[in-house]
Protein backbone atom coordinates (compact mmCIF):
# COMPACT_ATOMS: atom_id res chain seq x y z
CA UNK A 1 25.21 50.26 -31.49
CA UNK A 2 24.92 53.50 -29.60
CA UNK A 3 24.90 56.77 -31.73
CA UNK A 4 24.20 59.89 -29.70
CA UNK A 5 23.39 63.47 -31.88
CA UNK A 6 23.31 66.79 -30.41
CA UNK A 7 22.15 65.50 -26.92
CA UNK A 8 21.19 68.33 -23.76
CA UNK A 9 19.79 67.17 -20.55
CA UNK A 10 19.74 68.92 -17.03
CA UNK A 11 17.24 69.53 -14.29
CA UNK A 12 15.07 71.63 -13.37
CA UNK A 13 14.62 73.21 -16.89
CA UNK A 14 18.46 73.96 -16.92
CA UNK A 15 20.71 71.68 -19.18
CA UNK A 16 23.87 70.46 -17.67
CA UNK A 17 25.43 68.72 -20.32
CA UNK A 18 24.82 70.22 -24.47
CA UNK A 19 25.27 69.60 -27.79
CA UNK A 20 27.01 65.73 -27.00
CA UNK A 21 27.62 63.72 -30.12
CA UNK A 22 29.07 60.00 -30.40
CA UNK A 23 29.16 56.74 -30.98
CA UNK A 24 29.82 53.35 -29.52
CA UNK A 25 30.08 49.84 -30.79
CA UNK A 26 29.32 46.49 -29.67
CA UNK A 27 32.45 44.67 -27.62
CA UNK A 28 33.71 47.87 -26.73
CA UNK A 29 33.71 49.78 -23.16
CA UNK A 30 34.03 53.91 -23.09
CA UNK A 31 35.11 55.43 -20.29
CA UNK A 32 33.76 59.07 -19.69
CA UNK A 33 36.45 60.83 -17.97
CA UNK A 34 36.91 64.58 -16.54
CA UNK A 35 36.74 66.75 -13.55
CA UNK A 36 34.08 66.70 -10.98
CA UNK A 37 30.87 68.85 -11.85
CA UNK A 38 31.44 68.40 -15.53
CA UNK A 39 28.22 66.23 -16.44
CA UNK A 40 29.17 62.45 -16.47
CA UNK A 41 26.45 61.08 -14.10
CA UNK A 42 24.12 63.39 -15.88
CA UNK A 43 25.23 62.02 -19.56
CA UNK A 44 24.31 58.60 -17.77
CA UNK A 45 21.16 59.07 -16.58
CA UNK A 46 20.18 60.62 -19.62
CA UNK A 47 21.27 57.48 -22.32
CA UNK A 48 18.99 55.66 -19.37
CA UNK A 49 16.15 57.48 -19.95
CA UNK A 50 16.00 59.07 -16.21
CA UNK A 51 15.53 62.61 -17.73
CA UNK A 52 14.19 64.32 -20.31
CA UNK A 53 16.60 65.38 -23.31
CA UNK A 54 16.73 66.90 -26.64
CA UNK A 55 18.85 65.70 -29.49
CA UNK A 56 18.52 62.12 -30.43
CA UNK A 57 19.89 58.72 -28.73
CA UNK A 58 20.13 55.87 -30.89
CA UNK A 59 20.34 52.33 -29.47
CA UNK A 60 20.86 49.87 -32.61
CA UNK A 61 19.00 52.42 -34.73
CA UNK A 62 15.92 53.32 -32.51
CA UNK A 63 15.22 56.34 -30.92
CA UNK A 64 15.17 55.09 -27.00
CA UNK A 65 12.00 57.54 -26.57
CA UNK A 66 10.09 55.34 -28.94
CA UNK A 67 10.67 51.93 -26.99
CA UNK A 68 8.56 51.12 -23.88
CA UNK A 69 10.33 51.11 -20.37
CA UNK A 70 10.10 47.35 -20.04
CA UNK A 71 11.48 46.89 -23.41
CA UNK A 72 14.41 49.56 -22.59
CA UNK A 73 15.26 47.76 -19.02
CA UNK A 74 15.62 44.34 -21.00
CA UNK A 75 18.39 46.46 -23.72
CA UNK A 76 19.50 48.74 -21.11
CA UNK A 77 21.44 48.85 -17.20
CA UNK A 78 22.48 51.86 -15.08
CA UNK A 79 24.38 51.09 -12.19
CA UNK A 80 24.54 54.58 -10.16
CA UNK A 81 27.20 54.91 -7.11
CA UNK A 82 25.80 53.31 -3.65
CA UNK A 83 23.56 55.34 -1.58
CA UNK A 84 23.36 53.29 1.21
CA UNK A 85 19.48 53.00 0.94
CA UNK A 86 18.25 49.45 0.58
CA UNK A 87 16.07 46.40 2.02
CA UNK A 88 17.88 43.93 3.74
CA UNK A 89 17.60 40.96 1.26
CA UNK A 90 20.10 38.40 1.25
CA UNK A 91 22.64 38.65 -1.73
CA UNK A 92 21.17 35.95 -3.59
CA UNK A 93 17.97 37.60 -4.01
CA UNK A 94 19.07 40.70 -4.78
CA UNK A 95 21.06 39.90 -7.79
CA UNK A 96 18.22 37.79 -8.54
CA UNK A 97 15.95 41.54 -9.11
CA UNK A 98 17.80 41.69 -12.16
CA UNK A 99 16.24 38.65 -13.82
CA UNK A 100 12.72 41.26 -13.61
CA UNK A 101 12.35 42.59 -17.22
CA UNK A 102 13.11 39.19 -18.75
CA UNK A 103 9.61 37.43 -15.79
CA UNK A 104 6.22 37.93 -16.47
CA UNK A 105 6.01 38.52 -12.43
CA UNK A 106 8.42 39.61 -10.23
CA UNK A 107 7.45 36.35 -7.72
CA UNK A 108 8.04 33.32 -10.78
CA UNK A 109 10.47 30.72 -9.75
CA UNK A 110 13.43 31.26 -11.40
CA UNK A 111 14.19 28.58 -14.19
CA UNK A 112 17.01 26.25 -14.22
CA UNK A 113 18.88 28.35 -16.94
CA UNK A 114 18.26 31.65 -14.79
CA UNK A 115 19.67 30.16 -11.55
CA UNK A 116 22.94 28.48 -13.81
CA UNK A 117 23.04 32.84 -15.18
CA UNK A 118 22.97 33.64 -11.32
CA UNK A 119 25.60 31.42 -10.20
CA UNK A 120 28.05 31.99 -12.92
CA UNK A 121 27.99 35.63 -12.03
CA UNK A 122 28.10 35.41 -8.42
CA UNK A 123 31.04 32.94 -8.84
CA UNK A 124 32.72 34.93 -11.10
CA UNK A 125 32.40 38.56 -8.67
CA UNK A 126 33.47 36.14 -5.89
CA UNK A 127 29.85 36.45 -4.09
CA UNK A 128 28.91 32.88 -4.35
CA UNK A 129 29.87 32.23 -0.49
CA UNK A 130 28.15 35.27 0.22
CA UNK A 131 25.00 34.15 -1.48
CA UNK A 132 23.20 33.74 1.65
CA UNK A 133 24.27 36.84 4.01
CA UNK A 134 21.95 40.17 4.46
CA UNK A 135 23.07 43.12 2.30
CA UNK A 136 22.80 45.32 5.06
CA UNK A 137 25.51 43.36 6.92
CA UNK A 138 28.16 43.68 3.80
CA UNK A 139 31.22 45.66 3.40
CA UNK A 140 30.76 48.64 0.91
CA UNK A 141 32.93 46.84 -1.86
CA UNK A 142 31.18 43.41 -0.90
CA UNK A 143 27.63 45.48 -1.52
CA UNK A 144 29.21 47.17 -5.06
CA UNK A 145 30.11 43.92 -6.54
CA UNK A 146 26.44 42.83 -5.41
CA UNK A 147 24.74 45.24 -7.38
CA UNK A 148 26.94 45.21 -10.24
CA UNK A 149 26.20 41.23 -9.84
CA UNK A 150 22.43 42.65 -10.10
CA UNK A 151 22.91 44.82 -13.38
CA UNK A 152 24.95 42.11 -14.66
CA UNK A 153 21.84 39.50 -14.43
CA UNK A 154 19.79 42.07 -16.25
CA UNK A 155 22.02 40.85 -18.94
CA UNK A 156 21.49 43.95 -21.08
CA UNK A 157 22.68 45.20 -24.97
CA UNK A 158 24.50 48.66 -22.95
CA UNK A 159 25.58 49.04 -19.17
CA UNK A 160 26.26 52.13 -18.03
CA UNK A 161 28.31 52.47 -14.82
CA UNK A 162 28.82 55.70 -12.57
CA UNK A 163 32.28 54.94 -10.79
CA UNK A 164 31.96 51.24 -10.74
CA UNK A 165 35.42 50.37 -8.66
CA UNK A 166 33.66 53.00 -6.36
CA UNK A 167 34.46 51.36 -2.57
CA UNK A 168 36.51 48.81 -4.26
CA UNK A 169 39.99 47.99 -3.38
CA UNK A 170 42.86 47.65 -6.55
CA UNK A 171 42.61 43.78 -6.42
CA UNK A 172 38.71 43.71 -7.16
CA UNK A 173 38.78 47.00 -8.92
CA UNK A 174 41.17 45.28 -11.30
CA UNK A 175 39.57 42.38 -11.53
CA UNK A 176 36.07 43.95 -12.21
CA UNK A 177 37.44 45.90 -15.00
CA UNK A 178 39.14 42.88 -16.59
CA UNK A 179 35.80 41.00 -16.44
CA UNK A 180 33.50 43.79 -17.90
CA UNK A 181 36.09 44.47 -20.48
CA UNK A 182 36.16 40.11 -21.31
CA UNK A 183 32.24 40.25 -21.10
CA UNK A 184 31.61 43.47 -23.50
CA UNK A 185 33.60 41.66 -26.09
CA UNK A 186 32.45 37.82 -25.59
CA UNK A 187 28.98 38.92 -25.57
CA UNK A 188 29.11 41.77 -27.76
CA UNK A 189 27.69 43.94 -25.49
CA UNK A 190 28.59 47.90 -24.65
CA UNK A 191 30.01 49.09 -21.53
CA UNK A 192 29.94 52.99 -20.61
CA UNK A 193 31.77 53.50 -17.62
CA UNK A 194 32.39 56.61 -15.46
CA UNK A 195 35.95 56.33 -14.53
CA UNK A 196 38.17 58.99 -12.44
CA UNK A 197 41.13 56.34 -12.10
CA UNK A 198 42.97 57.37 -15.48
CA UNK A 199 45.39 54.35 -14.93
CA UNK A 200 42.22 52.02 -15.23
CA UNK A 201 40.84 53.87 -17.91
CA UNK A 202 43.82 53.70 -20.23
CA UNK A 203 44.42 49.80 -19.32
CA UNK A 204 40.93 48.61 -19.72
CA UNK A 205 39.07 50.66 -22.32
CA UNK A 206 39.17 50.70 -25.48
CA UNK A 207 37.42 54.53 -26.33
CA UNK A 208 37.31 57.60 -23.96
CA UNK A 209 35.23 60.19 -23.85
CA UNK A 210 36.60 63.20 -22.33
CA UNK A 211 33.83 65.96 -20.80
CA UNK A 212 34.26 69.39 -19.51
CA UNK A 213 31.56 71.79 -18.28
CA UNK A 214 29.30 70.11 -19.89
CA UNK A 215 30.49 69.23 -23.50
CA UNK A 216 32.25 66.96 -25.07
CA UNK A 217 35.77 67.98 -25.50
CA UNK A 218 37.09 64.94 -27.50
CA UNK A 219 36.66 61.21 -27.83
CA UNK A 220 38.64 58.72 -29.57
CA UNK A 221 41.18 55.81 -28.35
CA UNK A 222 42.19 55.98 -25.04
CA UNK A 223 46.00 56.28 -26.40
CA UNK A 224 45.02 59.98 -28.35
CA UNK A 225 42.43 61.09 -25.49
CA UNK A 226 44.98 60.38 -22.75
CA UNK A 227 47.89 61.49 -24.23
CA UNK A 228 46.98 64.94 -25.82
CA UNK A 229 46.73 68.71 -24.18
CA UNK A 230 43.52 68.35 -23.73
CA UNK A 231 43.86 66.31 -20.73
CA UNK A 232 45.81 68.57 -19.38
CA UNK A 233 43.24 71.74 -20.08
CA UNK A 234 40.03 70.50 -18.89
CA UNK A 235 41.87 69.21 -15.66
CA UNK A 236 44.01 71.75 -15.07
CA UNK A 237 47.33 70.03 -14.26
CA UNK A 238 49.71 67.70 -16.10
CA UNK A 239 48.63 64.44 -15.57
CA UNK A 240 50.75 62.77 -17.83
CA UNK A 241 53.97 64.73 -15.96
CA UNK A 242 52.59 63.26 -12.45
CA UNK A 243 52.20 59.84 -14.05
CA UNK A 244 55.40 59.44 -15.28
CA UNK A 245 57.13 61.19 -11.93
CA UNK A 246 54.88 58.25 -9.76
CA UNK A 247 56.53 55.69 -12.24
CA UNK A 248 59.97 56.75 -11.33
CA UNK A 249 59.76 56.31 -7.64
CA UNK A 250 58.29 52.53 -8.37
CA UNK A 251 61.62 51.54 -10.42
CA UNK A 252 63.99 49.47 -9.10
CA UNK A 253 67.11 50.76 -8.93
């Protein structure tokens, strides 16, 4: 679905990530994993189309430059972390933005198949109840699942998601990753996820890709990624070491 050759992006005239290569398939979600600073948010908001690149991004065999930005927000989702910014809409109406590239105006009534899409996926990120409250009034983990509830109704061919369990605590963070990983593969849809929480990664994805100053060190399954030196090198500490020391101490003896 997703083949990405020779990509550099940056700002300012000065590329941050270089010479990226991979692919993705349908039903599957990648996690991009390494060290702060190394380029994941700017690998993001480049396969969005947020900044100029060179190299080639392929999206089911068409060069994303070549498809209008309507066209591109119907295929294609970026959720970015929270800044705190928004308009105090109620929860309802704010996933409800994400029905935009599939309305001819962004005030039509909502269909009855559009408002069954909306309530299965504020049921399903437990925001149902909440349909009704102001944004501005929410918890930062209620207001995550909200816009992930927003990117969701977008229902696009490739999310891409910059720490989504961002504000999150492990119950939801869990059960967001189960869900994504369930809806990539019922819907045969790509996930890209940003994801420092290597315990998440390796449970709930099915690729990684593993980044460091800017390149692409290595991607493959999350088993080989996770498990090799590499890890070790572009972090600079043994995870795997820690990992298995923290399982230790939650044995029962």
């Amino acid at each position: 679905m997703l083949k990405i050759n020779k990509l550099a992006s940056g700002y300012n005239g000065l590329d941050i990530i270089k010479d990226i290569s991979l692919q993705a398939m349908r039903g599957e979600v990648l996690a991009v994993i390494g060290p702060n600073g190394c380029g994941k948010t700017t690998l993001l908001k480049t396969l969005a189309r947020l900044l100029k690149y060179s190299g080639e991004i392929f999206l089911d065999n068409i060069e994303i430059s070549s498809i209008s930005r309507k066209d591109l927000a119907r295929k294609t989702a970026l959720l970015v972390q929270t800044s705190g910014i928004y308009f105090p809409y109620n929860v309802y109406d704010t996933v409800a933005m994400g029905r935009f590239p599939h309305s001819t105006s962004f005030l039509k009534n909502h269909t009855a198949e559009e408002r069954e899409i909306l309530r299965q996926i504020l049921s399903r990120l437990g925001l149902w109840d909440e349909r009704d409250k102001l944004i501005d009034t929410l918890s930062g983990g209620q207001l995550q699942r909200v816009f992930l509830a927003r990117t969701l109704a977008q229902n696009p061919e490739l999310i891409l998601l910059d720490e989504p369990t961002n504000h999150l605590d492990l119950k939801h963070q869990i059960e967001l990753l189960e869900y994504l990983s369930g809806w990539a593969k019922e819907n045969s849809r790509l996930v890209i996820a940003v994801l420092h929480d290597l315990n998440l990664a390796r449970n709930f994805a099915d690729k990684a890709a593993l980044m460091y100053n800017g390149t692409l060190v290595s991607c493959g399954s999350c088993e080989a990624i996770l498990s090799g030196n590499m890890l070790k090198e572009s972090f600079d500490i043994d995870i795997k070491s820690f990992m298995l020391e923290s399982l230790e101490k939650w044995k029962v003896h």
